[in-house]
Protein backbone atom coordinates (compact mmCIF):
# COMPACT_ATOMS: atom_id res chain seq x y z
CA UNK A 1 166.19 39.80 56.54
CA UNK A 2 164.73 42.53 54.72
CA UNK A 3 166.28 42.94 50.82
CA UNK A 4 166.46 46.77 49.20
CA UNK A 5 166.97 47.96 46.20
CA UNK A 6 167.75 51.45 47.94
CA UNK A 7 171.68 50.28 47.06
CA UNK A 8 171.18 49.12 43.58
CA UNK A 9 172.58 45.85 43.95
CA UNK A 10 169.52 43.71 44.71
CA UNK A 11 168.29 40.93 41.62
CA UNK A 12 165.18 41.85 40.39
CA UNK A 13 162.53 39.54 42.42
CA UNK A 14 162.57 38.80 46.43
CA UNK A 15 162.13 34.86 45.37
CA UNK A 16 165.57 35.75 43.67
CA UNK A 17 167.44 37.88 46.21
CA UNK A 18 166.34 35.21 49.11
CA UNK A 19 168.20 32.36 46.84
CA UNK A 20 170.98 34.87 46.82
CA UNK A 21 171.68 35.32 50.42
CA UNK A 22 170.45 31.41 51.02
CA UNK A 23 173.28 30.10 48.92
CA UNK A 24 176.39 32.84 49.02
CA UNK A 25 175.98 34.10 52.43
CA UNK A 26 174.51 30.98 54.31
CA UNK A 27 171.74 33.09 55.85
CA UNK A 28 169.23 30.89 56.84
CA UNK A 29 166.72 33.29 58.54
CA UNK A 30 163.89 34.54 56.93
CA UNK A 31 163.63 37.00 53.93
CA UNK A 32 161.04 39.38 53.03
CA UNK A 33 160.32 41.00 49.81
CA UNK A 34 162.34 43.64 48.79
CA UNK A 35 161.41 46.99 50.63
CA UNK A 36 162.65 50.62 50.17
CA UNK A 37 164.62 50.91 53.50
CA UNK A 38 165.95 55.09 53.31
CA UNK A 39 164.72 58.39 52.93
CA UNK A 40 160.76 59.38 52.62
CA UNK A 41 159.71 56.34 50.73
CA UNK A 42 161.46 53.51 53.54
CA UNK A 43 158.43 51.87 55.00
CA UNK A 44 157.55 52.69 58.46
CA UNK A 45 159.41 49.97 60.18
CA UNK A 46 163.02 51.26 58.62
CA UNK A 47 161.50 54.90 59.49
CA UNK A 48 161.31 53.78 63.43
CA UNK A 49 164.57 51.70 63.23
CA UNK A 50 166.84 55.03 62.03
CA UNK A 51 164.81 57.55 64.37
CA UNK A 52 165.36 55.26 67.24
CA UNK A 53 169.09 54.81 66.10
CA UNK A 54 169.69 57.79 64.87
CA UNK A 55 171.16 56.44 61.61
CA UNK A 56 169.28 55.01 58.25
CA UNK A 57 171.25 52.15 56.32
CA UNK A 58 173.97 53.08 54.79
CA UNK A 59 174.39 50.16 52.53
CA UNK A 60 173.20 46.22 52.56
CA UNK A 61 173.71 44.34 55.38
CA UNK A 62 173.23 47.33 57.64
CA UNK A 63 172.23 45.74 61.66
CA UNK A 64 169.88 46.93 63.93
CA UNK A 65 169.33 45.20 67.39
CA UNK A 66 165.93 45.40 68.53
CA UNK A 67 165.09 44.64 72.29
CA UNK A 68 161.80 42.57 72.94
CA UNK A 69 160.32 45.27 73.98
CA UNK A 70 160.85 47.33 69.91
CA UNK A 71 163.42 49.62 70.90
CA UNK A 72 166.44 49.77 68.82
CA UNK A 73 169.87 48.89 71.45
CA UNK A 74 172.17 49.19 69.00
CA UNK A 75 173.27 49.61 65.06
CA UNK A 76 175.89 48.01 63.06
CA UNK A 77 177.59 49.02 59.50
CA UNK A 78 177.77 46.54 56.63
CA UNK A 79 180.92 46.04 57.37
CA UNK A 80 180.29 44.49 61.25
CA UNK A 81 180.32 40.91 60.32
CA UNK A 82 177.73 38.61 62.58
CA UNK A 83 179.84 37.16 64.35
CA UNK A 84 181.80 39.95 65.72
CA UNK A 85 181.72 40.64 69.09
CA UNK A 86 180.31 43.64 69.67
CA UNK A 87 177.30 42.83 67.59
CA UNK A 88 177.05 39.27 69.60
CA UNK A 89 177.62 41.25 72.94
CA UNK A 90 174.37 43.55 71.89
CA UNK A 91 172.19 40.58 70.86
CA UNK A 92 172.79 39.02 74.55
């Protein structure tokens, strides 16, 4: 995963916002440091991600769906939980 203080809701160290999503959200995928995700300053993997999808994040826990060969297949809201089945649907 890939934490942003873009939303102002992030704590103020990575080590900090991976212990976060580790123990309240049971992620247990990688996390990055924090990275500015939206508008001119989102580094140039979030740039790709919302040309390709035609949409930046709109808030935390935004989804993108990445094929294997780096094209975005689909985008989720915040608000698409993982499980969901559209989301599952685009992962297969």
């Amino acid at each position: 995963g890939v934490p942003s203080d873009d939303f102002k809701q992030e704590a103020k160290t990575g080590e900090e916002t991976a212990k976060v999503c580790y123990v309240n959200y049971g992620v247990t995928f990688t996390m990055t440091e924090p990275q500015k995700v939206k508008g001119p300053d989102a580094v140039h993997l979030f740039k790709v991600l919302a040309q390709q999808a035609d949409a930046a994040p709109k808030w935390n826990f935004y989804k993108y769906v990445v094929d294997r060969q780096g094209n975005v297949v689909a985008s989720f809201s915040s608000l698409t939980k993982p499980d969901s089945p559209e989301l599952i649907k685009a992962v297969e």
